[in-house]
Protein backbone atom coordinates (compact mmCIF):
# COMPACT_ATOMS: atom_id res chain seq x y z
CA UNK A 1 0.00 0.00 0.00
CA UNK A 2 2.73 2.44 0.25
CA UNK A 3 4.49 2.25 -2.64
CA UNK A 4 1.15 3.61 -4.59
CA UNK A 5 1.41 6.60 -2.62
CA UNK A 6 5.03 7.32 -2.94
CA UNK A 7 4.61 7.11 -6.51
CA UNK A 8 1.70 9.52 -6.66
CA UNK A 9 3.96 11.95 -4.25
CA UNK A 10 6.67 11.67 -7.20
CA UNK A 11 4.08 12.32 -9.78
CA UNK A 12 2.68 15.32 -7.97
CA UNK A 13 6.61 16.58 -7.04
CA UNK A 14 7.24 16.09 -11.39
CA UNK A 15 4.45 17.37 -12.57
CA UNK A 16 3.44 19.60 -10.03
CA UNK A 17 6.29 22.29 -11.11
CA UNK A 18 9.18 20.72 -10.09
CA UNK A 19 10.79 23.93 -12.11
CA UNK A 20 9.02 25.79 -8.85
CA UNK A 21 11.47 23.54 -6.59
CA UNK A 22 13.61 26.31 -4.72
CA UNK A 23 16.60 22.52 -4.45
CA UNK A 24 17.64 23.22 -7.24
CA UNK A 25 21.83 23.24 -6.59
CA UNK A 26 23.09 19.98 -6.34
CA UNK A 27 25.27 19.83 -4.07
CA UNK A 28 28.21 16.72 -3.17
CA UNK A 29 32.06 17.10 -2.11
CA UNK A 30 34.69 15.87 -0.21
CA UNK A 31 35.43 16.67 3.70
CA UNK A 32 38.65 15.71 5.15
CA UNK A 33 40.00 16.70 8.41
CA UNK A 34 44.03 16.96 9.25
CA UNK A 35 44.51 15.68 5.28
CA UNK A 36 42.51 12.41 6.13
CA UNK A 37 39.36 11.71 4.66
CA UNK A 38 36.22 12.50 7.57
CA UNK A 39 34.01 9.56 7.74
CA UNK A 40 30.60 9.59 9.20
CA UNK A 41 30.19 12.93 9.80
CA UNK A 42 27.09 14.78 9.63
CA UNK A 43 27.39 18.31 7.44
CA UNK A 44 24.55 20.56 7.16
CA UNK A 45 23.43 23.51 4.89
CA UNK A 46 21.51 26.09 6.74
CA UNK A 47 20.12 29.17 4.33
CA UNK A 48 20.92 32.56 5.67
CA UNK A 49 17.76 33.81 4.63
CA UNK A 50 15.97 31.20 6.97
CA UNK A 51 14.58 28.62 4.58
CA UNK A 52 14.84 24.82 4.60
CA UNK A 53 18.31 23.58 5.30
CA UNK A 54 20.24 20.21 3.66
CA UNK A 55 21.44 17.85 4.62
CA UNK A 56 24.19 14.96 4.23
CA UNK A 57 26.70 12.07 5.86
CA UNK A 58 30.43 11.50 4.70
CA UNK A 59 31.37 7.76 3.78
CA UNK A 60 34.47 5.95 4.45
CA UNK A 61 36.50 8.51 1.83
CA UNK A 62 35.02 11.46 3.13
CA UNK A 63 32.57 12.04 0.34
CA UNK A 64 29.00 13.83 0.71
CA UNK A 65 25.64 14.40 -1.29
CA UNK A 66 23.14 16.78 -0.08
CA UNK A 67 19.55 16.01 0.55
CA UNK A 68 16.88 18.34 0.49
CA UNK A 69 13.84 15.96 1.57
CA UNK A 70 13.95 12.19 1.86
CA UNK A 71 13.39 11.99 -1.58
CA UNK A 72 15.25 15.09 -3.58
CA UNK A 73 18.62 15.63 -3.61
CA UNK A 74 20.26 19.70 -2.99
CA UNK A 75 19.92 22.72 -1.43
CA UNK A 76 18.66 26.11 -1.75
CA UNK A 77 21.11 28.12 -4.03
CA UNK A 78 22.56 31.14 -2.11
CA UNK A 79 24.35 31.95 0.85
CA UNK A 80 24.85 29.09 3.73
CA UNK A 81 26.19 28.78 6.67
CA UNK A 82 27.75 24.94 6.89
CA UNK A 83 28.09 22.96 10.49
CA UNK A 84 30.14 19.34 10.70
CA UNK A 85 30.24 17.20 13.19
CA UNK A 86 30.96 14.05 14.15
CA UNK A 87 28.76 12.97 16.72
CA UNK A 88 24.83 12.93 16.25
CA UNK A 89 22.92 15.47 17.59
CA UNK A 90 21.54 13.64 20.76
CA UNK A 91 23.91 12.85 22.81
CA UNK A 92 23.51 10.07 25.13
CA UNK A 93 24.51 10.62 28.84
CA UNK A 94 25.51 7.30 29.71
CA UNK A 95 27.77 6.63 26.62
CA UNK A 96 28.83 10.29 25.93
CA UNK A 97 30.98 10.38 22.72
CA UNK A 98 33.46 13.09 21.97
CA UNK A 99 33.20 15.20 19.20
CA UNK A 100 36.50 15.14 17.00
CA UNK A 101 36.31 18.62 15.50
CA UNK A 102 36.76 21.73 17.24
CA UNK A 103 33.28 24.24 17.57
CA UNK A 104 34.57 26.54 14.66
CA UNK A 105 33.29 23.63 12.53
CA UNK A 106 29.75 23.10 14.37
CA UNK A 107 28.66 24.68 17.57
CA UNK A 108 30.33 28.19 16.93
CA UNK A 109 30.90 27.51 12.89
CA UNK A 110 32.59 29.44 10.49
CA UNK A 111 31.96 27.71 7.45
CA UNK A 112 30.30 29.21 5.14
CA UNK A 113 29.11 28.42 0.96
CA UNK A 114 27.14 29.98 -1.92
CA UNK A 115 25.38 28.11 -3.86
CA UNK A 116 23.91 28.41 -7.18
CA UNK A 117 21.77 26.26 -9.01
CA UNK A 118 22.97 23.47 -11.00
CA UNK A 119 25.60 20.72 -9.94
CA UNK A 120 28.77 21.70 -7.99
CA UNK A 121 31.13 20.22 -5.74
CA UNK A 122 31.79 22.01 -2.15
CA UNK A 123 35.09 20.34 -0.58
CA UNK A 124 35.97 21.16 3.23
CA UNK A 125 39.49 20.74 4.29
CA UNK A 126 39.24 20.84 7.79
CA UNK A 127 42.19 21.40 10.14
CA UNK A 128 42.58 20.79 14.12
């Protein structure tokens, strides 16, 4: 029963104006950390202007493809402010894990990226 109405949601999303669909900058890179590639890290693109922020997770090389919803891939073009971290977002007390990077990457970032529409590749090198 659910497939049916995931297809119908993709029908709607294509024919529905997906030229009205504000992810339209695709968006994948690289993120490595002291020259070594960062795996499992979360990085996230947060709009300046306030609007729906993207997401993605690095692989074993370090590698990362934005997601706009579950289903679409990118980000809104223009100007972003980027946070990467390694550990998830709710910690948990009894097991707490350390994050590896320092805040000027998440909690206090200074990353920042403009996008514009189309596909483009956004590579961090990160150092300690």
């Amino acid at each position: 029963m659910r497939r049916p109405s995931s297809l119908l949601a993709l029908l709607v999303l294509f024919f529905g104006g997906c030229n009205d669909s504000p992810a339209t900058a695709v968006v994948e890179g690289t993120i490595t950390f002291d020259a070594q590639p960062l795996a499992n890290a979360t990085v996230m693109f947060q709009p300046l202007d306030g609007s729906r922020g993207s997401a993605g997770t690095t692989d074993a090389l370090g590698k990362y493809a934005l997601r706009f919803t579950p289903t679409e891939m990118g980000a809104v073009p223009g100007e972003h402010a980027v946070t990467i971290q390694t550990v998830p977002g709710d910690p948990d007390p009894e097991n707490p894990v350390k994050e590896l990077l320092p805040a000027k990457y998440h909690s206090a970032t200074e990353l920042k990226a403009t996008l514009k529409k189309g596909r483009q590749t956004v590579d961090f090198d990160l150092k300690p």
